[in-house]
Protein backbone atom coordinates (compact mmCIF):
# COMPACT_ATOMS: atom_id res chain seq x y z
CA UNK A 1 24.84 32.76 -8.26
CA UNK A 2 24.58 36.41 -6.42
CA UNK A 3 20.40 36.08 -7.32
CA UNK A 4 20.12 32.60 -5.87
CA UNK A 5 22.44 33.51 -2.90
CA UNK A 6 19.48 35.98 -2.39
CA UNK A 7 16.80 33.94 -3.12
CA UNK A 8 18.14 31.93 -0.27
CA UNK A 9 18.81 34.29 2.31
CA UNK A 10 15.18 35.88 2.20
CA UNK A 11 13.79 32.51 2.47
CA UNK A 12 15.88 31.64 5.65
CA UNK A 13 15.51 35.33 7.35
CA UNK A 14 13.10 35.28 10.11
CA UNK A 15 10.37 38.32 10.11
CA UNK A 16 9.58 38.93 7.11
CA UNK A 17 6.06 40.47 6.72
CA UNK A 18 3.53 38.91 4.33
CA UNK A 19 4.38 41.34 1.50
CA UNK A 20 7.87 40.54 1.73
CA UNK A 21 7.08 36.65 1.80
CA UNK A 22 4.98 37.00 -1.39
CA UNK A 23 7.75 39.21 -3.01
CA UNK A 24 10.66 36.30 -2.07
CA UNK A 25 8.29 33.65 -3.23
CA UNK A 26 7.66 35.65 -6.88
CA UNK A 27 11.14 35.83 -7.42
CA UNK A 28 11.81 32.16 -6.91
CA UNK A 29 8.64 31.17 -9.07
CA UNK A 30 10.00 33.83 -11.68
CA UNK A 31 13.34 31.58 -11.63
CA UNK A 32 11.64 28.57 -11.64
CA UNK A 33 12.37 27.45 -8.39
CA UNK A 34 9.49 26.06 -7.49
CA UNK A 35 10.14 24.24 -4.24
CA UNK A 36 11.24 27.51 -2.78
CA UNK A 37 8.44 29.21 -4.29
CA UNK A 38 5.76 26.85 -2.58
CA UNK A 39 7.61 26.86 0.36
CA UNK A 40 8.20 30.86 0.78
CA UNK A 41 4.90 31.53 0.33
CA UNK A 42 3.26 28.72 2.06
CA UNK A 43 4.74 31.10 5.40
CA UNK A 44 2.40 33.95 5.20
CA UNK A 45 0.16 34.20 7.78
CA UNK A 46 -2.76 36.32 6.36
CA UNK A 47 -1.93 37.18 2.36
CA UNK A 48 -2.48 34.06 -0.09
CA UNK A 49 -1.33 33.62 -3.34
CA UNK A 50 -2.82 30.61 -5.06
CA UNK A 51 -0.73 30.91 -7.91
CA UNK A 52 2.35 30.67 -5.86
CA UNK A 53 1.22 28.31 -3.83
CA UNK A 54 -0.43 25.61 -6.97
CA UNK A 55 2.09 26.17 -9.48
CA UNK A 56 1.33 24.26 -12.32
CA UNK A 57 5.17 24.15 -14.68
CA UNK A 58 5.04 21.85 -17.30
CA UNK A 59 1.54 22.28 -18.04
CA UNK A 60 0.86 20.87 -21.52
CA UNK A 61 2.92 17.64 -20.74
CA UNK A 62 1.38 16.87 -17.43
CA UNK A 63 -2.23 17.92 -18.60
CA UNK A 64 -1.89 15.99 -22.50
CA UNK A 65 -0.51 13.02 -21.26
CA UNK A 66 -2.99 12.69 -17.78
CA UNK A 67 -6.51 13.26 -20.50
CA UNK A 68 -4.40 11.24 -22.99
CA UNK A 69 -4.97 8.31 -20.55
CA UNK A 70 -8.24 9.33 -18.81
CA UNK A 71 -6.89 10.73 -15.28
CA UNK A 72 -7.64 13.86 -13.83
CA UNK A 73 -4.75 16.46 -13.99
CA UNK A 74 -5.53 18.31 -11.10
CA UNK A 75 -5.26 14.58 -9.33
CA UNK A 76 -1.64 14.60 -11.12
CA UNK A 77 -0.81 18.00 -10.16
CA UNK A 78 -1.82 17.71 -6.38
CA UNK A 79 -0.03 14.31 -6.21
CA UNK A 80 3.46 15.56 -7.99
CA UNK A 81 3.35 18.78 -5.82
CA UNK A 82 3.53 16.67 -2.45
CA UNK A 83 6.42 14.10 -4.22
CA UNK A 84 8.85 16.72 -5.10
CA UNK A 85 7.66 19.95 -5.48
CA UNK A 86 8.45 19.76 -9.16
CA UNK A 87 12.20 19.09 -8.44
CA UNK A 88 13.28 17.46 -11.83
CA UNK A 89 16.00 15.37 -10.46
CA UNK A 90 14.24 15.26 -6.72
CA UNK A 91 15.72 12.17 -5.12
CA UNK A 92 14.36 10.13 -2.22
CA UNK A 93 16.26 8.89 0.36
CA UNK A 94 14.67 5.07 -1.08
CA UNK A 95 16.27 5.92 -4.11
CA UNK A 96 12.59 7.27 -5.75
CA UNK A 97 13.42 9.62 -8.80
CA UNK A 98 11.99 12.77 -10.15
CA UNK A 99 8.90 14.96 -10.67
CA UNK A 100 6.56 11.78 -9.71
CA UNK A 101 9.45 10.01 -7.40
CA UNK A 102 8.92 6.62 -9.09
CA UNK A 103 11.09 3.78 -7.76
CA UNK A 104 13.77 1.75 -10.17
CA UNK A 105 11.84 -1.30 -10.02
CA UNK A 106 8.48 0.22 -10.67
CA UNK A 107 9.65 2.25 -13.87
CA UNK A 108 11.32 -1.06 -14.97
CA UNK A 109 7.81 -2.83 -14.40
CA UNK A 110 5.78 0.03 -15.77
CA UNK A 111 8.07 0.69 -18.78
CA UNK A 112 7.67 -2.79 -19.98
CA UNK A 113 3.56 -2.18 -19.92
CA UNK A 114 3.64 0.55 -21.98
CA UNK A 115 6.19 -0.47 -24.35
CA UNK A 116 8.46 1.63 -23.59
CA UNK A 117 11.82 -0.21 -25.36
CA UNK A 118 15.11 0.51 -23.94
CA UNK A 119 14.04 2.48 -20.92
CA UNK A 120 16.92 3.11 -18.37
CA UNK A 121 16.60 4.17 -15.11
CA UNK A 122 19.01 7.72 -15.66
CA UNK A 123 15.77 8.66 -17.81
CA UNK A 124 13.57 9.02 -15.06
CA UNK A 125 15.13 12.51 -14.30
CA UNK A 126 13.64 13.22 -17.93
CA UNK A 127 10.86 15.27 -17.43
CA UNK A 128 8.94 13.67 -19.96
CA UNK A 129 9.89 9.79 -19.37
CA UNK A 130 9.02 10.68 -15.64
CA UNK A 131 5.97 12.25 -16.35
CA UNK A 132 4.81 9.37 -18.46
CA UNK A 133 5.59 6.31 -16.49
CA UNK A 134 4.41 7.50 -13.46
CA UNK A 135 1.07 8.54 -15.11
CA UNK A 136 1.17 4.97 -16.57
CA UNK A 137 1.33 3.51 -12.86
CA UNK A 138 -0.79 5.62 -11.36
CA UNK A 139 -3.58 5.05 -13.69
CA UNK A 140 -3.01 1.16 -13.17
CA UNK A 141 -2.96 1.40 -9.40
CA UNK A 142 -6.10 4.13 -10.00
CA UNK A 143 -8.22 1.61 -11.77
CA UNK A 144 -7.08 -1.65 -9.70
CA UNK A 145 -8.67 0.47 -6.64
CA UNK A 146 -11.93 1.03 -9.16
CA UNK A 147 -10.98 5.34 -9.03
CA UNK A 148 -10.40 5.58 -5.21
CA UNK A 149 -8.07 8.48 -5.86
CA UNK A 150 -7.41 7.91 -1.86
CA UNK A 151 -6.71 4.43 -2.43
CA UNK A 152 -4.58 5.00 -5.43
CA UNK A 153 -2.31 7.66 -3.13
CA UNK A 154 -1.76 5.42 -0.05
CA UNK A 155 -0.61 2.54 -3.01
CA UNK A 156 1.36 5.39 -4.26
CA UNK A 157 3.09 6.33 -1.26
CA UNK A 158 2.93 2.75 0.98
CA UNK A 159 2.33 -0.07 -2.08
CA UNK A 160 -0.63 -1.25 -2.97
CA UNK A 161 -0.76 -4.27 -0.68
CA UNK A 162 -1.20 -2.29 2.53
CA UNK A 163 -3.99 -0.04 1.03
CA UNK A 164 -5.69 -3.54 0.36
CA UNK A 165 -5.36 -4.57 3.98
CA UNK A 166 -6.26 -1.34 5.32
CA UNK A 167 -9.87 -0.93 3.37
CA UNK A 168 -10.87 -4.42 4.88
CA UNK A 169 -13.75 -3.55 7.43
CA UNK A 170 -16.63 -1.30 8.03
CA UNK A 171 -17.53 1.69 4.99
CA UNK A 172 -15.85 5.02 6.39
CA UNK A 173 -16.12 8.77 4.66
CA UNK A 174 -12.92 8.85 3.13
CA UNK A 175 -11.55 11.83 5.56
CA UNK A 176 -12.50 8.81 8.73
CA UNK A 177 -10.54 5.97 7.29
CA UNK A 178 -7.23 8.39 6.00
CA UNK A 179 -7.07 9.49 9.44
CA UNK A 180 -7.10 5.74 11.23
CA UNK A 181 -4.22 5.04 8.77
CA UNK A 182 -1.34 3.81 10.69
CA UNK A 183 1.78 5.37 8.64
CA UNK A 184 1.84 8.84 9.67
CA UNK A 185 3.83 9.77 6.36
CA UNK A 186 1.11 7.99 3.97
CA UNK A 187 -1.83 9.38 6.65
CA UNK A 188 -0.63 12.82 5.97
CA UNK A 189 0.30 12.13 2.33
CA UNK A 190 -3.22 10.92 1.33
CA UNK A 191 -4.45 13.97 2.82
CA UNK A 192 -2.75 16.33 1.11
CA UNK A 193 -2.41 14.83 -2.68
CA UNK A 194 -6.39 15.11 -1.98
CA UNK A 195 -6.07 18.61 -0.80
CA UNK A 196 -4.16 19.62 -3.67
CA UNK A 197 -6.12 18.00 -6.16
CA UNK A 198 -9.15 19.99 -5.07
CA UNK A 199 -7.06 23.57 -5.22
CA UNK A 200 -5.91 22.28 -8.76
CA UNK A 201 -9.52 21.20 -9.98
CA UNK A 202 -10.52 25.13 -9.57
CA UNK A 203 -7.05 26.43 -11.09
CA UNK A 204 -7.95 24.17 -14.57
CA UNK A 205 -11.53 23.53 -14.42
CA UNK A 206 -12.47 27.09 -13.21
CA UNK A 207 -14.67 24.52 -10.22
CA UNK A 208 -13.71 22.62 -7.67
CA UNK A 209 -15.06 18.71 -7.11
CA UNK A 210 -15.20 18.96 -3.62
CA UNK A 211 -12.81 17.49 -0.84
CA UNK A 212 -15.21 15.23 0.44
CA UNK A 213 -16.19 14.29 -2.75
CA UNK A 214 -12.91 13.31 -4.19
CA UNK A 215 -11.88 11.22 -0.81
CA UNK A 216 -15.33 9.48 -1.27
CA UNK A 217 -16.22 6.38 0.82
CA UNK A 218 -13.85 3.40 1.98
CA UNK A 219 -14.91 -0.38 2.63
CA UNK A 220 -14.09 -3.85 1.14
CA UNK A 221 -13.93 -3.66 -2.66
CA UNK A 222 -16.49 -4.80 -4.35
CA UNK A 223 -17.13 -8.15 -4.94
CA UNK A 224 -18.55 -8.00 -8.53
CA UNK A 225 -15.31 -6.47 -9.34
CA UNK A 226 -12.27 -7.90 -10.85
CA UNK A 227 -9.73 -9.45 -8.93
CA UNK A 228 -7.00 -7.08 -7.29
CA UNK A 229 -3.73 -6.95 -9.70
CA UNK A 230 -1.45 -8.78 -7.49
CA UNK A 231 1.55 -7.78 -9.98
CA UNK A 232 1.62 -4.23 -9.41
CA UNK A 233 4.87 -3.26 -7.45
């Protein structure tokens, strides 16, 4: 209790030089605190620590199960880091649950689809049953918005139906139509999962795909494509 006190105080205190923001941030990520890891060290003004900044915890569960069903973990990573800052038992105001803050009625949906018997919703503060159903829906909303990683995140954030509505028009560079969004939580949201993503690609691939590259182009889906999955949630 006396070490987290701590933890907490330098976090709060005002000040603090870079070297002492990058100290207060290692001893949170050497607890496993990763929220106030990211956080603390996301205040220096000069230094940068990548490492603190793109944890990656849980590595061989979140990287095995994303290539188990052909996603990209840095895609995973960057969107898990903006959900909940890999907070186990994070809890949204909504009532969204753990690491991937995945909604009652969407594991319920998504547990079902990949046969996952007897599923209850105190599981989804199981790192593992998190981890895997909301891999499981983000790879269905992924491929009903044929790889739009941008799409996928504003259905991950907003639903998918207002994603649908919102691509309707002229083709825009991805970083053009994410900024005419009109939610300013899912407008900044999509931004950053695709930030992330691209900080991630270079911590696991040793290269980064670039940002304009992963936020691609936006217009009307494709009309030789299949029809949209109306029963995603």
């Amino acid at each position: 209790m006396r070490e987290w006190n701590y933890t907490t105080n330098l976090h709060t205190r005002g000040g603090m030089t870079d070297r002492e923001l990058l100290a207060a941030a290692d001893f949170a990520c050497q607890r496993e605190v990763w929220d106030r890891c990211i956080n603390t060290s996301e205040r220096t003004k000069e230094a940068f620590s990548a490492e603190q900044r793109f944890p990656m915890p849980f590595r061989e569960s979140v990287v095995k199960r994303s290539r188990e069903i052909n996603l990209d973990p840095a895609y995973v990573y960057g969107l898990i880091r903006q959900e909940s800052r890999f907070i186990m038992d994070a809890r949204s105001h909504v009532g969204a649950s753990g690491l991937m803050q995945v909604m009652p009625a969407t594991a319920r949906w998504t547990a079902k689809r990949i046969g996952l018997n007897n599923f209850t919703i105190d599981q989804l503060n199981d790192r593992d049953t998190n981890i895997a159903i909301g891999t499981a829906y983000l790879k269905l909303v992924l491929d009903d918005f044929q790889g739009s990683g941008l799409l996928a995140a504003a259905a991950y954030n907003a639903g998918p139906g207002r994603p649908r509505a919102w691509r309707n028009g002229v083709f825009l560079e991805g970083a053009a139509w994410a900024e005419n969004i009109p939610f300013a939580e899912t407008r900044d949201y999509v931004k950053k999962v695709a930030a992330n993503a691209t900080l991630y690609g270079l911590v696991i691939d040793g290269e980064a795909k670039s940002l304009k590259a992963r936020m691609g182009r936006i217009g009307p889906r494709d009309g030789s494509a299949p029809a949209a999955n109306r029963d995603l949630p």
